[in-house]
Each structure stands twice: as C-alpha cells, then as structure tokens.
C-alpha atoms as a PDB file:
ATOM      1  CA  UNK A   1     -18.987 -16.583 -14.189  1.00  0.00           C
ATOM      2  CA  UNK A   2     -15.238 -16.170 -15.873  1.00  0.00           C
ATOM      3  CA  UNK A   3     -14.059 -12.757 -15.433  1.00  0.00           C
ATOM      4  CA  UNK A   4     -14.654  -9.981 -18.526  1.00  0.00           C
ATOM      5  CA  UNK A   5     -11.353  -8.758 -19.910  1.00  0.00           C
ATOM      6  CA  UNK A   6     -11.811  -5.518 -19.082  1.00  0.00           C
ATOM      7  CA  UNK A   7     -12.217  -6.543 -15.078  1.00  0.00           C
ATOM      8  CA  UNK A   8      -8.967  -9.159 -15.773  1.00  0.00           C
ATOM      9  CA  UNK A   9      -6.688  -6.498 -17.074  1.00  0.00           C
ATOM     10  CA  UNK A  10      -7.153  -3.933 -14.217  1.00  0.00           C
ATOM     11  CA  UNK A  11      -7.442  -6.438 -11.442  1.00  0.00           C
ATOM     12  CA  UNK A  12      -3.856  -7.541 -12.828  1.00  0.00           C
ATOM     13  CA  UNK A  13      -3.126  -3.919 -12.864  1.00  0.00           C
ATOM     14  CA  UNK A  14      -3.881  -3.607  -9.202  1.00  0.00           C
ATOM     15  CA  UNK A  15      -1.719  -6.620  -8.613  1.00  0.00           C
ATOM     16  CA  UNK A  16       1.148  -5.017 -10.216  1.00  0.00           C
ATOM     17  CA  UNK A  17       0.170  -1.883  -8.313  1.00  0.00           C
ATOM     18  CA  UNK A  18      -0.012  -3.461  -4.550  1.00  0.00           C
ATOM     19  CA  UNK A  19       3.480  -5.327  -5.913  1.00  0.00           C
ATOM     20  CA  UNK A  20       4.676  -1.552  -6.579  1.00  0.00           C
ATOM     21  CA  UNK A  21       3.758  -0.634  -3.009  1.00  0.00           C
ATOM     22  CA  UNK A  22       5.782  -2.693  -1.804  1.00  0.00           C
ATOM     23  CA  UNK A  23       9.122  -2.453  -3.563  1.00  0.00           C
ATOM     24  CA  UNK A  24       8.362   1.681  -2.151  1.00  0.00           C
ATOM     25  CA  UNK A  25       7.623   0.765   1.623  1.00  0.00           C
ATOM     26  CA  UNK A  26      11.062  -1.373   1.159  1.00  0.00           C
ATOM     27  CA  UNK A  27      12.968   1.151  -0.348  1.00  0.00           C
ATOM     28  CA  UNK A  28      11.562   3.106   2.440  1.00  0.00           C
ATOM     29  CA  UNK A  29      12.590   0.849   4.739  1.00  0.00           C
ATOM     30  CA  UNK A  30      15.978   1.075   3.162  1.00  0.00           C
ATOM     31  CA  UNK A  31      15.850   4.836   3.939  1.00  0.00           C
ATOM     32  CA  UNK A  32      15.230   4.471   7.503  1.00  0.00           C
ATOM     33  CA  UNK A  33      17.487   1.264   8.406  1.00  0.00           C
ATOM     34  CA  UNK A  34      20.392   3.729   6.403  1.00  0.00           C
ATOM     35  CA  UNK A  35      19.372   6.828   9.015  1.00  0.00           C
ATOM     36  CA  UNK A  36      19.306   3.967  11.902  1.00  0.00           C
ATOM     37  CA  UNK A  37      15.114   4.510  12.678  1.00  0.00           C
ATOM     38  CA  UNK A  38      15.022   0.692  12.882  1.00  0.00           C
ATOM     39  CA  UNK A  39      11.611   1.497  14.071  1.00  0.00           C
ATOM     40  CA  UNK A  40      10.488   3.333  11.388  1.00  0.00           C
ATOM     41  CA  UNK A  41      12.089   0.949   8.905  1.00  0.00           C
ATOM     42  CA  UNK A  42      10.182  -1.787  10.612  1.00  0.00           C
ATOM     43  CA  UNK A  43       6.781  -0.222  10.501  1.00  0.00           C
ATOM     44  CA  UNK A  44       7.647  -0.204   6.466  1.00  0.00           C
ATOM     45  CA  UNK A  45       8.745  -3.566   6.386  1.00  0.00           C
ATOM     46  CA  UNK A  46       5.500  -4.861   8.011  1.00  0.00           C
ATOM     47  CA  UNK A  47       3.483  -2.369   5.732  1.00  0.00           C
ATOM     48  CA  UNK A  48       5.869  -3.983   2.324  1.00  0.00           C
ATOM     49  CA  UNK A  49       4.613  -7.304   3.794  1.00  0.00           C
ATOM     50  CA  UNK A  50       0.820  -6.544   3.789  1.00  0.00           C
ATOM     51  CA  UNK A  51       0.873  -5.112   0.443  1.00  0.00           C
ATOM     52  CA  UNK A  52       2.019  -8.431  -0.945  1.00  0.00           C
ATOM     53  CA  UNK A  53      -0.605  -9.952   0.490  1.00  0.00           C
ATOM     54  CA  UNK A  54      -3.018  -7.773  -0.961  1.00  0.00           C
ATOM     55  CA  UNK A  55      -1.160  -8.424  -4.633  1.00  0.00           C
ATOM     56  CA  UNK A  56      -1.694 -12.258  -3.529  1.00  0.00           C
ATOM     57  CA  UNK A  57      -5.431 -11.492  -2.353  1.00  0.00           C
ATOM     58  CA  UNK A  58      -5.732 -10.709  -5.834  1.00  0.00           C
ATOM     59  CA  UNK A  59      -3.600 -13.249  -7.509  1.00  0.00           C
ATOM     60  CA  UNK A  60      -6.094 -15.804  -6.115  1.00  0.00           C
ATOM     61  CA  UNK A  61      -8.997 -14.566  -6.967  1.00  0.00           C
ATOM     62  CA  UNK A  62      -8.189 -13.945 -10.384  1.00  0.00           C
ATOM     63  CA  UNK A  63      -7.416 -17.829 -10.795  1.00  0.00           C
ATOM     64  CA  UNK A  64     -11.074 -18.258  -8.821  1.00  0.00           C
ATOM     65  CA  UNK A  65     -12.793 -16.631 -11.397  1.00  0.00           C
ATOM     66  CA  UNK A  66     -10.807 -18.407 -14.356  1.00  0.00           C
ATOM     67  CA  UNK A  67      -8.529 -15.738 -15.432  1.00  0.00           C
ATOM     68  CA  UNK A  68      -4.952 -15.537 -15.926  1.00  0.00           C
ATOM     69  CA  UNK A  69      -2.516 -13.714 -14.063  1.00  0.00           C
ATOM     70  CA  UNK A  70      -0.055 -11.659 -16.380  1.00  0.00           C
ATOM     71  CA  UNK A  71       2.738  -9.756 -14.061  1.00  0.00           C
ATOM     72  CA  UNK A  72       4.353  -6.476 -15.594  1.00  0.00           C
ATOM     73  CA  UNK A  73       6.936  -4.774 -14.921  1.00  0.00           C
ATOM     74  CA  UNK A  74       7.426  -2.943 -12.052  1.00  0.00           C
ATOM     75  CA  UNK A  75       8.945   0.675 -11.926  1.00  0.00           C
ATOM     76  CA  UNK A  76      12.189   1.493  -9.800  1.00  0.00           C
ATOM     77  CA  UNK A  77      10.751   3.383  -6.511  1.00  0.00           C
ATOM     78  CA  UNK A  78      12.439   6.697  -4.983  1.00  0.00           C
ATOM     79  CA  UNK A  79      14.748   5.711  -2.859  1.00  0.00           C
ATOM     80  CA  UNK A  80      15.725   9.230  -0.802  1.00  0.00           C
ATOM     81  CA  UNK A  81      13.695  11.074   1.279  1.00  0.00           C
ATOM     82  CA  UNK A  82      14.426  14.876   3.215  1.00  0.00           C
ATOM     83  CA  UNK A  83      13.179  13.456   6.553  1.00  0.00           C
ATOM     84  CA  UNK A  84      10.983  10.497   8.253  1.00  0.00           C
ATOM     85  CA  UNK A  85       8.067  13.342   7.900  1.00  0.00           C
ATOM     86  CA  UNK A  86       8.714  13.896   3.565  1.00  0.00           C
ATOM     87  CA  UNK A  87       8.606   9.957   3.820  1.00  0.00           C
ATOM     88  CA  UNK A  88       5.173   9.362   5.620  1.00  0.00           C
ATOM     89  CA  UNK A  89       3.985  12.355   3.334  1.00  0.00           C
ATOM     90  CA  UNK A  90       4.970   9.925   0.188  1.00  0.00           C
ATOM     91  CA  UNK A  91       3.369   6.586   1.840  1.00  0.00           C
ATOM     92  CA  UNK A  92       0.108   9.154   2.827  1.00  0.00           C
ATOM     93  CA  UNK A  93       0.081  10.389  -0.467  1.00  0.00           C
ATOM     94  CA  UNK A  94       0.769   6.758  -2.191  1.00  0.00           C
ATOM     95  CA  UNK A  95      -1.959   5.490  -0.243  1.00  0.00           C
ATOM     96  CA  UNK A  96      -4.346   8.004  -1.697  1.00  0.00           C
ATOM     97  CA  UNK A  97      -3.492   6.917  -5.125  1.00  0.00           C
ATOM     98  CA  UNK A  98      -4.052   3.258  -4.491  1.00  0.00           C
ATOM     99  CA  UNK A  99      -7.654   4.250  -3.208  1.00  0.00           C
ATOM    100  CA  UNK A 100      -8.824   6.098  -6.059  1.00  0.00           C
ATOM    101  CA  UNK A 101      -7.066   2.697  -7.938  1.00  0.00           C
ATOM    102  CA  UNK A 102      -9.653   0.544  -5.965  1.00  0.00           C
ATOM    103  CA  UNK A 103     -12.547   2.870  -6.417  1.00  0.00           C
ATOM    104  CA  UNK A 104     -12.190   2.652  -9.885  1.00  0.00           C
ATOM    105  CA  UNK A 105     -11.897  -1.099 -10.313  1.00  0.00           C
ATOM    106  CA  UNK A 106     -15.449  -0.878  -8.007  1.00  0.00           C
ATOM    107  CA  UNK A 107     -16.483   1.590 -10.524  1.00  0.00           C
ATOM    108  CA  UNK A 108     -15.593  -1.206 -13.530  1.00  0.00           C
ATOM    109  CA  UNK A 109     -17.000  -4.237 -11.582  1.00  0.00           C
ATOM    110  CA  UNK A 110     -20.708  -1.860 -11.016  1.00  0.00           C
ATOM    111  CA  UNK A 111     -20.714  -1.192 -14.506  1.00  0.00           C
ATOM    112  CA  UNK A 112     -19.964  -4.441 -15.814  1.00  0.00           C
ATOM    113  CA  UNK A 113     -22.701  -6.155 -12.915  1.00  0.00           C
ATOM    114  CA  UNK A 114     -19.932  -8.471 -11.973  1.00  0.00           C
ATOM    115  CA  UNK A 115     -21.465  -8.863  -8.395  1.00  0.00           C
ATOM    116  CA  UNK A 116     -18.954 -11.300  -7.520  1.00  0.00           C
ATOM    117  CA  UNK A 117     -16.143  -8.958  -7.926  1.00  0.00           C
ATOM    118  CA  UNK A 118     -17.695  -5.800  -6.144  1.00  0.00           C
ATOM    119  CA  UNK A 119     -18.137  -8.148  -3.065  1.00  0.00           C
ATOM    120  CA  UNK A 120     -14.761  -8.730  -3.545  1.00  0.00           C
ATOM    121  CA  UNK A 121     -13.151  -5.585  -3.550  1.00  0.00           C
ATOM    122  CA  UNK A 122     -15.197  -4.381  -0.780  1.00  0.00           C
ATOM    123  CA  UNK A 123     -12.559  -5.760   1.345  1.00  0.00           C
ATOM    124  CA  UNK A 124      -9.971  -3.582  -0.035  1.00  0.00           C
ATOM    125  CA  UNK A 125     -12.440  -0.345  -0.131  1.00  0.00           C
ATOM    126  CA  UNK A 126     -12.438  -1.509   4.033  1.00  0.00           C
ATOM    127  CA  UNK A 127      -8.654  -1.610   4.257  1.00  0.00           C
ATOM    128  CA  UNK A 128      -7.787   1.481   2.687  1.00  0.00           C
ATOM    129  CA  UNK A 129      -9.505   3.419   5.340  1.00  0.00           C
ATOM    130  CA  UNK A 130      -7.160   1.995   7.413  1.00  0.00           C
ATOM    131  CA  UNK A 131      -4.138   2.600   5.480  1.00  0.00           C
ATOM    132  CA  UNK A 132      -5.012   5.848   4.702  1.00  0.00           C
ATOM    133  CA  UNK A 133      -5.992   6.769   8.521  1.00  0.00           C
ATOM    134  CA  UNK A 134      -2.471   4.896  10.155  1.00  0.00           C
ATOM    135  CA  UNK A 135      -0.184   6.626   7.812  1.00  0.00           C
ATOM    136  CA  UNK A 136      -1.850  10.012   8.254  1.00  0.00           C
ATOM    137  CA  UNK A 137      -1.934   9.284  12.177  1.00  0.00           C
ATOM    138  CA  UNK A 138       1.834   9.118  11.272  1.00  0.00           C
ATOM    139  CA  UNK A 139       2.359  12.308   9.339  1.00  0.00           C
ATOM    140  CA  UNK A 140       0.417  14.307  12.285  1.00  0.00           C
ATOM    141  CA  UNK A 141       2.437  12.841  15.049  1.00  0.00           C
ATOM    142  CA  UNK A 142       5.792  14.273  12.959  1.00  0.00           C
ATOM    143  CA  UNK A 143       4.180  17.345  11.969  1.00  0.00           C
ATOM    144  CA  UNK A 144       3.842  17.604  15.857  1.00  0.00           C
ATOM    145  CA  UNK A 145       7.054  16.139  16.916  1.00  0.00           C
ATOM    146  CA  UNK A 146       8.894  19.078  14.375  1.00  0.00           C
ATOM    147  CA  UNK A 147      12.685  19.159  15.087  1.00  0.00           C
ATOM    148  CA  UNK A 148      12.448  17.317  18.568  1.00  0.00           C
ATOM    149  CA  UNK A 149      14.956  14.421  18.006  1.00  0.00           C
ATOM    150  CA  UNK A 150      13.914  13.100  21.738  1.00  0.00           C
ATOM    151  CA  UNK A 151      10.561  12.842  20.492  1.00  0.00           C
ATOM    152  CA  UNK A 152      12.054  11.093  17.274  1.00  0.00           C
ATOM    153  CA  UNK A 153      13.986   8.727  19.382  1.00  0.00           C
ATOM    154  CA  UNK A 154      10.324   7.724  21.068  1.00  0.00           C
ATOM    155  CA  UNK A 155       8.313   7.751  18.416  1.00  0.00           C
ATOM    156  CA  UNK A 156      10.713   5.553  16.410  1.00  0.00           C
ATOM    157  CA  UNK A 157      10.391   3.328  19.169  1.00  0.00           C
ATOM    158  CA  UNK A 158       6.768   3.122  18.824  1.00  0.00           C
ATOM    159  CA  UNK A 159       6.296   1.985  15.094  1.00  0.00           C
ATOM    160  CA  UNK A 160       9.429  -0.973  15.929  1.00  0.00           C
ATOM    161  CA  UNK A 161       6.562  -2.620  18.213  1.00  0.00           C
ATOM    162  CA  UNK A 162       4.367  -2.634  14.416  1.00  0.00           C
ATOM    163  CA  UNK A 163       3.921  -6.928  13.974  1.00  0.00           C
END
C-alpha cells in the first residue's frame, strides 16, 4: 500500500526535523569543542550522528512505501549557550519537541489505518524514551555538579567515552 499524502508530507517533515537535530547537536558540539569540553562536544557529535540516521531511517522507508522524498530547508540552529547545563537544557527540551513530533505522526498513521506505518514508527516512539531519559540523566548530573569545575573536568570525561 503507497503511502497517503498526508502520511508522505509529515514523514518528510520528520526527516527534515531529525536533519534539524542534527545541524543543533553540531552546533552544540561547536560550543563545547570552542570551551575545550571535548567530552561534551563528543557526546553531541555521536548524538548529531544518530539523528541522521533516524532522518535516513525515514528516508528509506518512504522510498519502501513508494513515496518521494522532498528535503526542505533547514533553519540556522543557536549556536551560543550560558553553560554546558543551558545546553543539555536545550537538547532536553529539543528532545521533548521531537516526541510530541513522533506522537503526532502515530496519531496521523492511527487515523489514516496505515498499519504499516504505526509499526514503523513504533521504533522511534521506543527511542525517544531513551533520548529523552540520557539527556535528562545529563541535565541532573549538572544541576548537581553546580559550579564544581573538578566535577566538570570528570564529568566531561565521562560523555568523551559516548561511541
């Protein structure tokens, strides 16, 4: 069964979306390599990565069904942050976002019965729990760490051993 319109144009919507994600967790990453956290800016780099391969999760499918991929543009991300903690706050709050973005495209694919495509995005409903729960694991930890740049130091350390 080819994909209705309706599903095509927000699935590539969520493509340009997960493409979006990345461009921030880079410009992130930017941030941190700039304030030497190579840790931190490593732990964004991996996260950039994944979120292309969500956008390319989607890209294929789309082409599965029969549709037709149609990129957009794709908005300039902030690029300054106050501290590592307003940045995690972003990425925690960014992640949010993207869920409710999934939950509606679930939302579309019930209402339109296309089975196929609320198997699909079950996988993504599965892996934003885990974004959601590692980058709010993230903003605790600094909330905790405060002004401690020791703890900084070691933390920072911690997210550079992200693969």
């Amino acid at each position: 069964m080819k994909l209705e319109d309706k599903m095509l144009n927000a699935l590539n919507e969520q493509i340009n979306k997960e493409i979006f994600s990345a461009y921030l967790y880079y410009s992130m990453a930017a941030y941190f390599d700039s304030m030497n956290l190579e840790g931190f800016a490593n732990w964004m780099k991996v996260q950039a990565k994944e979120e292309l391969t969500h956008a390319q999760k989607l890209y294929d499918y789309i082409y599965d069904k029969g549709g037709i991929v149609e990129l957009d543009n794709i908005d300039k991300p902030k690029k300054e942050w106050g501290s590592p903690l307003e940045a995690f706050k972003d990425a925690y709050d960014h992640e949010l976002s993207v869920t409710q973005s999934i939950d509606k495209l679930v939302d579309l694919a019930k209402e339109l019965n296309d089975h196929a495509t609320q198997n699909f995005l079950q996988w993504f409903v599965n892996e934003q729990v885990e974004e959601e729960a590692n980058t709010k694991k993230i903003v605790d930890t600094l909330q905790m760490i405060g002004e401690s740049k020791t703890a900084l130091f070691m933390f920072n350390g911690q997210l550079g051993s992200r693969q």
